[in-house]
C-alpha atoms as a PDB file:
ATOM      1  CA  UNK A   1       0.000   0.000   0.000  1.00  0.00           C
ATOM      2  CA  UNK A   2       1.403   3.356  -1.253  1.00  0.00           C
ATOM      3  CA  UNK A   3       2.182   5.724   1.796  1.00  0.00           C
ATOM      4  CA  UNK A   4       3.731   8.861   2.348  1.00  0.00           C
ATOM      5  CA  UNK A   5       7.454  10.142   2.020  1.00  0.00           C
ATOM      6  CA  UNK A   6       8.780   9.954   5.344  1.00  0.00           C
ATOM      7  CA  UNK A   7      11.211  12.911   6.247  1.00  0.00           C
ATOM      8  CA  UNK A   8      12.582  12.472   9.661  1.00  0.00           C
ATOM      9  CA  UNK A   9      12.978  16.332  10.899  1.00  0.00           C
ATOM     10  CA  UNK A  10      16.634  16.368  13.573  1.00  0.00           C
ATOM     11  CA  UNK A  11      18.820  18.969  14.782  1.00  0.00           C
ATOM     12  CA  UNK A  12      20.713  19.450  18.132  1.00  0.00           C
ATOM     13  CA  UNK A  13      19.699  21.822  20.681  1.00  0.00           C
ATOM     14  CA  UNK A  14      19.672  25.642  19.102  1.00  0.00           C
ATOM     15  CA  UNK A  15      19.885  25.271  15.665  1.00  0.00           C
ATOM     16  CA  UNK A  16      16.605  26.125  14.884  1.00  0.00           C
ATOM     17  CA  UNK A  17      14.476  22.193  14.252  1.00  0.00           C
ATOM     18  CA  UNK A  18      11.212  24.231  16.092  1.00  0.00           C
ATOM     19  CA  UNK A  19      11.462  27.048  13.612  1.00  0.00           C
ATOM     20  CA  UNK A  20      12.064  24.849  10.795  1.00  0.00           C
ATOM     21  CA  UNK A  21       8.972  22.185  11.680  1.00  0.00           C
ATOM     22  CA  UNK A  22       7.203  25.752  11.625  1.00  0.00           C
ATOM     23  CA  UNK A  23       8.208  26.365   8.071  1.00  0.00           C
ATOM     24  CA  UNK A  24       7.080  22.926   6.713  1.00  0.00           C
ATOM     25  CA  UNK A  25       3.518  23.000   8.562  1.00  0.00           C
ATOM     26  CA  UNK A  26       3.488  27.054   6.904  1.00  0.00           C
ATOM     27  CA  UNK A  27       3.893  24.901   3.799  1.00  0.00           C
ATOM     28  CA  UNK A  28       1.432  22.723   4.449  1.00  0.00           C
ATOM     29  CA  UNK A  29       3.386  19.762   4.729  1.00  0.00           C
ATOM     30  CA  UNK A  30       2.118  17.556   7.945  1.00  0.00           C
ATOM     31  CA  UNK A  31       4.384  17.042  10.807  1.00  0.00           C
ATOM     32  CA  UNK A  32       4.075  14.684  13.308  1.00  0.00           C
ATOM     33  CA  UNK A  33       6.063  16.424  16.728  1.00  0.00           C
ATOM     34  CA  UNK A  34       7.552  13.924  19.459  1.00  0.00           C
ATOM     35  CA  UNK A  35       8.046  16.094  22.064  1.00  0.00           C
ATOM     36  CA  UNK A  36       4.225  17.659  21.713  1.00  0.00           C
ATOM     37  CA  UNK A  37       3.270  14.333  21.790  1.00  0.00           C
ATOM     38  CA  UNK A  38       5.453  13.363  25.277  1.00  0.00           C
ATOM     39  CA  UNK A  39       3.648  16.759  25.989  1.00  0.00           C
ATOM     40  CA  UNK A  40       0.060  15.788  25.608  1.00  0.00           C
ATOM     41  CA  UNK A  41       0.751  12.525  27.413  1.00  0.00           C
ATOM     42  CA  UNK A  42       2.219  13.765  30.319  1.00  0.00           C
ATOM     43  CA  UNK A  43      -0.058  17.316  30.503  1.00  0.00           C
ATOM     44  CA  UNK A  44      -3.283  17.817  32.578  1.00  0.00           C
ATOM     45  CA  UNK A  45      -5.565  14.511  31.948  1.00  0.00           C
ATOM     46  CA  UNK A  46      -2.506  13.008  29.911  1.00  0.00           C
ATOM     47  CA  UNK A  47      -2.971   9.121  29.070  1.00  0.00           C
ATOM     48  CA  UNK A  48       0.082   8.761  31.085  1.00  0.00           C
ATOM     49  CA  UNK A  49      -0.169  10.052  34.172  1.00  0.00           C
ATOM     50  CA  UNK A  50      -1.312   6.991  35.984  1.00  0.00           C
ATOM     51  CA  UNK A  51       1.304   4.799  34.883  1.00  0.00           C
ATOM     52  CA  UNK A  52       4.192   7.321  35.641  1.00  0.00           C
ATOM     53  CA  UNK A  53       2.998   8.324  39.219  1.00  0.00           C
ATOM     54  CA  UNK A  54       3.076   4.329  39.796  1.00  0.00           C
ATOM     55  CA  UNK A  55       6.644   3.358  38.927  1.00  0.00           C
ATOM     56  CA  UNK A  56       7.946   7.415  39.850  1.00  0.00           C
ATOM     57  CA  UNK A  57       5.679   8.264  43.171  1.00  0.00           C
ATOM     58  CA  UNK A  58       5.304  11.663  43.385  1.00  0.00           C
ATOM     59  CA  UNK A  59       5.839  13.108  40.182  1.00  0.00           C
ATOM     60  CA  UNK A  60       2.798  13.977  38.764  1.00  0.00           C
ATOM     61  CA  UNK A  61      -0.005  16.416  40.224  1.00  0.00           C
ATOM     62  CA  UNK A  62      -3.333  18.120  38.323  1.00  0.00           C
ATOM     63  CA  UNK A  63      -0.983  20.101  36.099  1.00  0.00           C
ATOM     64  CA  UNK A  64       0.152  16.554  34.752  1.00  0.00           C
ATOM     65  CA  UNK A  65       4.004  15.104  35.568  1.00  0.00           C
ATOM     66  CA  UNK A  66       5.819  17.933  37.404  1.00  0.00           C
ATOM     67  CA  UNK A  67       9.071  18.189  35.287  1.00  0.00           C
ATOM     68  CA  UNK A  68      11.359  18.863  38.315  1.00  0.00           C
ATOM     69  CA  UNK A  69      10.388  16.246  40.526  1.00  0.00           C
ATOM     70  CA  UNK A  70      10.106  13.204  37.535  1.00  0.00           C
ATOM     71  CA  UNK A  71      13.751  14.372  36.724  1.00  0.00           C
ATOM     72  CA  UNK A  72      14.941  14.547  40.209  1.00  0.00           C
ATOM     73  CA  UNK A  73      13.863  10.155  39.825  1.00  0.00           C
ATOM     74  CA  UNK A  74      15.283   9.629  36.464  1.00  0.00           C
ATOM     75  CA  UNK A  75      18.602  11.604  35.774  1.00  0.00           C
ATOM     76  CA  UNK A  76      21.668  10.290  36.168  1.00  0.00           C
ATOM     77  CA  UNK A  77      20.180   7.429  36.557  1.00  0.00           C
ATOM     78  CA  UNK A  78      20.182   4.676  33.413  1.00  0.00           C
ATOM     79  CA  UNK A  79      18.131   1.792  34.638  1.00  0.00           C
ATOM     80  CA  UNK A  80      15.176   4.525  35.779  1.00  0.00           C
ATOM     81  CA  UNK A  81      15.542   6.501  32.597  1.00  0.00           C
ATOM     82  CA  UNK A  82      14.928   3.167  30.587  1.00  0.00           C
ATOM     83  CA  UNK A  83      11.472   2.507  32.693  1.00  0.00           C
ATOM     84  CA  UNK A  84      10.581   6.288  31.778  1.00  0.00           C
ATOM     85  CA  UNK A  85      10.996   5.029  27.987  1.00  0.00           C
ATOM     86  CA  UNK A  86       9.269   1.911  28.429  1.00  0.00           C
ATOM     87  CA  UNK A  87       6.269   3.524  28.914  1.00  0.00           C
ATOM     88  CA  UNK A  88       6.670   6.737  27.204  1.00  0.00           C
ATOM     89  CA  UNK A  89       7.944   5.525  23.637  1.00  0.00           C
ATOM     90  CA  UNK A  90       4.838   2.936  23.155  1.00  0.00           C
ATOM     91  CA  UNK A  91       2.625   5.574  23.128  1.00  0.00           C
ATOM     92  CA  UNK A  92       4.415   7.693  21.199  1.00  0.00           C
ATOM     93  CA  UNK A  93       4.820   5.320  19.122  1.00  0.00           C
ATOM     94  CA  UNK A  94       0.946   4.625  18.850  1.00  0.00           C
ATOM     95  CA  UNK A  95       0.028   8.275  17.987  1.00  0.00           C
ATOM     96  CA  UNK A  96       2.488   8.315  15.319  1.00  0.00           C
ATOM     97  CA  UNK A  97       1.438   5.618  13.757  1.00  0.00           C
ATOM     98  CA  UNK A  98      -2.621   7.253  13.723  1.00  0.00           C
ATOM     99  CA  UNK A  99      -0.679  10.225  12.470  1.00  0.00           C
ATOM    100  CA  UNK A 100       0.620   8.476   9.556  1.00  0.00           C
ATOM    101  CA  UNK A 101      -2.604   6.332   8.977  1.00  0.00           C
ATOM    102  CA  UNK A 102      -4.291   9.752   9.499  1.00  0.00           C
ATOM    103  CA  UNK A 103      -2.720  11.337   6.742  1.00  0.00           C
ATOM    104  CA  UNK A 104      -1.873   8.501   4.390  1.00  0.00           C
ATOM    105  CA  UNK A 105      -3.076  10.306   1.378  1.00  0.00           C
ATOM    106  CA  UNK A 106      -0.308  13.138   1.676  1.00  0.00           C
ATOM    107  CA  UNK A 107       2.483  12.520  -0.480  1.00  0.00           C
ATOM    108  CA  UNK A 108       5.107  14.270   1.929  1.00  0.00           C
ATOM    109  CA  UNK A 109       4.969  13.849   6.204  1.00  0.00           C
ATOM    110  CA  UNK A 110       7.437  15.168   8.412  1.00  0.00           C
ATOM    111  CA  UNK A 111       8.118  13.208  11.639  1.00  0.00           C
ATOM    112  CA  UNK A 112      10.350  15.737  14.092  1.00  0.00           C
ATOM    113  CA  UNK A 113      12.517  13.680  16.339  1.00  0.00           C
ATOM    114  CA  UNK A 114      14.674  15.579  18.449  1.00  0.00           C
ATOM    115  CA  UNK A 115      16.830  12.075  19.321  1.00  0.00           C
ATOM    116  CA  UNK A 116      16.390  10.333  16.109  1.00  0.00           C
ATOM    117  CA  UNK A 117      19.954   9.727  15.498  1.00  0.00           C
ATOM    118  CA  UNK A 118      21.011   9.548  18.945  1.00  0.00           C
ATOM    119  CA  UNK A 119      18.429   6.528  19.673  1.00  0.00           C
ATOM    120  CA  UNK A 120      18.999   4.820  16.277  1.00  0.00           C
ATOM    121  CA  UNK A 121      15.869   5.327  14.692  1.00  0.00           C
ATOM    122  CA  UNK A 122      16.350   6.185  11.182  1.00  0.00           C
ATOM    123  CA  UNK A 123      15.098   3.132   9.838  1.00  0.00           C
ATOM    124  CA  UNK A 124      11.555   4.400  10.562  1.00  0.00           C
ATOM    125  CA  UNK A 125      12.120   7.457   8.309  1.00  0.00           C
ATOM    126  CA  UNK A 126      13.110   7.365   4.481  1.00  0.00           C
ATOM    127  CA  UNK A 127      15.183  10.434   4.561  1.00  0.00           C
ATOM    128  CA  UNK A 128      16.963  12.230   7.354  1.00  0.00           C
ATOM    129  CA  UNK A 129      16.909  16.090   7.353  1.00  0.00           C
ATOM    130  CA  UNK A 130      19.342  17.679   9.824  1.00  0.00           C
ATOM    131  CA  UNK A 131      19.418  21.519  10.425  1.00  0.00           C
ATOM    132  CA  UNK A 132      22.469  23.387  12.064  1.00  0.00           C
ATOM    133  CA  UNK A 133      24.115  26.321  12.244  1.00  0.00           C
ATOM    134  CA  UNK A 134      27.830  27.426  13.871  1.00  0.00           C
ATOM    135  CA  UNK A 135      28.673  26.573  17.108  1.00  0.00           C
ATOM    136  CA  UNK A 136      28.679  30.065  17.982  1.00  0.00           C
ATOM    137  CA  UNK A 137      24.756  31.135  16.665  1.00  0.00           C
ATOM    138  CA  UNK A 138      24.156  27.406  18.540  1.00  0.00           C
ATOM    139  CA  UNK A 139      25.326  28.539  21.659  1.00  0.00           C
ATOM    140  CA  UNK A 140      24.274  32.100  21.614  1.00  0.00           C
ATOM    141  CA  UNK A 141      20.800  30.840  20.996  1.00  0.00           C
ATOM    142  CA  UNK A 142      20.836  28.343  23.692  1.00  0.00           C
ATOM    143  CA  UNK A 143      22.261  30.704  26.449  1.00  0.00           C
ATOM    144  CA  UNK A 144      19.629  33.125  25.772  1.00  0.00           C
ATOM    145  CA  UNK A 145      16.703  30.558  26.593  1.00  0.00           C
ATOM    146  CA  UNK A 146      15.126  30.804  30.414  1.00  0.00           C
ATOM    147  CA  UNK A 147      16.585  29.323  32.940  1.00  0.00           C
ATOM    148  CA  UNK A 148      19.837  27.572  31.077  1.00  0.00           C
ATOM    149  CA  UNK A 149      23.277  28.154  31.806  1.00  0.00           C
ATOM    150  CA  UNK A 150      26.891  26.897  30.400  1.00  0.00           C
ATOM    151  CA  UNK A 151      27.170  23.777  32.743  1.00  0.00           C
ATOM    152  CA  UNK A 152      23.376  22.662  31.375  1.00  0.00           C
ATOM    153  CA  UNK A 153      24.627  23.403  28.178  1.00  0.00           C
ATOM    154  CA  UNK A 154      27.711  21.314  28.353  1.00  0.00           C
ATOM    155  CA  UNK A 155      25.710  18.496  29.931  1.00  0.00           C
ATOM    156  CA  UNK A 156      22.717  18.446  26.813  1.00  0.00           C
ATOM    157  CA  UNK A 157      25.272  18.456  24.543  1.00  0.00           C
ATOM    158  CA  UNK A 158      27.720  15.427  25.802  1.00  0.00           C
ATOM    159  CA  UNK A 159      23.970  13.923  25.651  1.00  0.00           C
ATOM    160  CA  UNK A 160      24.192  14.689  21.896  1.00  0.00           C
ATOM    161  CA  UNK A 161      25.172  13.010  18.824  1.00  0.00           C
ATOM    162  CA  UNK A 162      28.120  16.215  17.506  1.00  0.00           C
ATOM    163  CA  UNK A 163      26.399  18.093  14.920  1.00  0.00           C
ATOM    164  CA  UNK A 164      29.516  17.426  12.728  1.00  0.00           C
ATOM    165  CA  UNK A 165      28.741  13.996  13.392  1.00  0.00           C
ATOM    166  CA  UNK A 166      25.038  14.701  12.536  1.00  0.00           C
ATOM    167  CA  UNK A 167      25.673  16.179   9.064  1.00  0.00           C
ATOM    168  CA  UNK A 168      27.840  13.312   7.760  1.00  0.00           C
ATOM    169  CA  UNK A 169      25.321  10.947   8.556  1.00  0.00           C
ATOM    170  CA  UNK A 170      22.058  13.332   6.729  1.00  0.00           C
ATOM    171  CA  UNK A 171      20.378  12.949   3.723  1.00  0.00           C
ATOM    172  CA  UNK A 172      19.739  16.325   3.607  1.00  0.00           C
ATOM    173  CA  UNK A 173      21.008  19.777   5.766  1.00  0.00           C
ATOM    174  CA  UNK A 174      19.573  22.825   6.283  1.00  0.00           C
ATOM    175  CA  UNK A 175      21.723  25.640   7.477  1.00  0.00           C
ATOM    176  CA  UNK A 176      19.983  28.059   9.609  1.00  0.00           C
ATOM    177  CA  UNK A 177      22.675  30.474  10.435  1.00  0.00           C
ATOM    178  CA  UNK A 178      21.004  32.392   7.275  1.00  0.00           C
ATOM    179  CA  UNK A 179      18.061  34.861   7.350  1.00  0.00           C
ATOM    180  CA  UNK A 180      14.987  33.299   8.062  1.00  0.00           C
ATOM    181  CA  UNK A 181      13.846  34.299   4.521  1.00  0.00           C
ATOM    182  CA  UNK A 182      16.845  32.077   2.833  1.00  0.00           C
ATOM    183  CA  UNK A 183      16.559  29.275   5.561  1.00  0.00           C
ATOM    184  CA  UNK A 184      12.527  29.068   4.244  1.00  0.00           C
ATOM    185  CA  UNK A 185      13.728  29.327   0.778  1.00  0.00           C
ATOM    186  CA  UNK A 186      15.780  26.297   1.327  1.00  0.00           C
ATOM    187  CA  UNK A 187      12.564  24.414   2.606  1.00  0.00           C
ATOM    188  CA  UNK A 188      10.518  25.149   0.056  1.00  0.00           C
ATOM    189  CA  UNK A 189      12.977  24.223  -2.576  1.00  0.00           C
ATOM    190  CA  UNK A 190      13.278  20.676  -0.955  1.00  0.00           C
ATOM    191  CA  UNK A 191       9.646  20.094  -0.625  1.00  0.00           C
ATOM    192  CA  UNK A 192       9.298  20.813  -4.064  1.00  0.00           C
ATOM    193  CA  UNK A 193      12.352  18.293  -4.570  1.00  0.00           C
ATOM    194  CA  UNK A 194      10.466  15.583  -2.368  1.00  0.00           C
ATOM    195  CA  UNK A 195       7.079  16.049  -3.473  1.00  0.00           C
ATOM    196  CA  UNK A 196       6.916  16.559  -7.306  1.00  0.00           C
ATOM    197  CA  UNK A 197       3.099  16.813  -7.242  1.00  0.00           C
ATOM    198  CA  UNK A 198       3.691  20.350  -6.327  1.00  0.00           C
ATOM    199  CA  UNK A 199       4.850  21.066 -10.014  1.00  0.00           C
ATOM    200  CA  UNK A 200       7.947  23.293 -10.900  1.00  0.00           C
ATOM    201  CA  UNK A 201       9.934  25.428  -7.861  1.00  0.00           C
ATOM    202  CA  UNK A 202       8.662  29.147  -8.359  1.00  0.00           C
ATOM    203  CA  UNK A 203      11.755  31.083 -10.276  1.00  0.00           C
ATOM    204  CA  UNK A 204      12.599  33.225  -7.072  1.00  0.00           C
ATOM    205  CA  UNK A 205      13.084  29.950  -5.437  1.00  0.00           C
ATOM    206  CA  UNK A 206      15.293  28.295  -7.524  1.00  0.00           C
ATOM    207  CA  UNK A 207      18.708  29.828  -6.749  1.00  0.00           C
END
């Protein structure tokens, strides 16, 4: 049975995947978010909820798994992390896979997986798509964000497959050190490369 192209959307932390996913829903193209998934499942009246506070006690209250606390259990800590995943990832897992039955008619989906390459998952994508940008934008970007600091940064990104690392191993690469205008440009030009039913790449777009 025919399906959709499967672009599987990656990018380390600061260089830009949120503002990218933004540009491919702007173009219509659907996109299938992980973490707004985790998100949903673990927010007020998430499916989750029950099943966390059971094997973590005390992380979850009426706003949904308290963040804080659920990481205070599970950090540093590889054998609790791994019963986190064991019940997170099925039902991930399960909404993708509505997502894609969902919209089995398009002839482009984008699935955005912030740990694709880092937990080995290509083989449930057809292409890989990595975005990045100079360590020094990356870093700037991050630094600015609420509450984060060098040590956290250090820390997420030891967590990290290297972004050089990252690019060898793409398909494709999107650098968004550019404008926004030229990063957008670039997307467009590559959905028109993966999805041919869109007809021919406007003229503006083709350089």
């Amino acid at each position: 049975m025919k399906r959709p192209f499967i672009l599987g959307l990656t990018g380390s932390i600061g260089m830009g995947k949120s503002a990218v996913a933004a540009m491919f829903h702007g173009l219509e193209v659907p996109v299938f978010d992980a973490d707004a998934a985790v998100h949903e499942l673990q927010g007020p009246g998430g499916a989750l909820l029950g099943q966390i506070e059971a094997a973590f006690p005390g992380s979850t209250g009426a706003l949904g798994v308290n963040r804080a606390a659920l990481g205070a259990q599970v950090f540093g800590d590889p054998a609790r992390m791994k019963a986190l995943e064991a019940i997170v990832h099925p039902a991930v897992a399960a909404m993708r896979a509505q997502f894609l039955k969902d919209w089995s008619h398009a002839p482009l989906v984008v699935f955005d997986i912030p740990l694709l390459l880092e937990k080995g998952r290509t083989a449930e994508v057809d292409a890989v798509l990595v975005v990045s940008a100079s360590p020094e934008a990356q870093r700037e970007r991050v630094l600015a964000r609420p509450g984060m600091n060098e040590e956290k940064f250090e820390k997420i990104l030891a967590m990290q497959v290297p972004d050089a690392e990252k690019r060898a191993r793409a398909d494709y690469v999107i650098d968004t050190g550019t404008s926004l205008a030229e990063t957008r440009h670039a997307i467009q030009r590559l959905v028109h490369q993966l999805d041919p039913s869109r007809g021919p790449l406007p003229a503006i777009m083709r350089k």
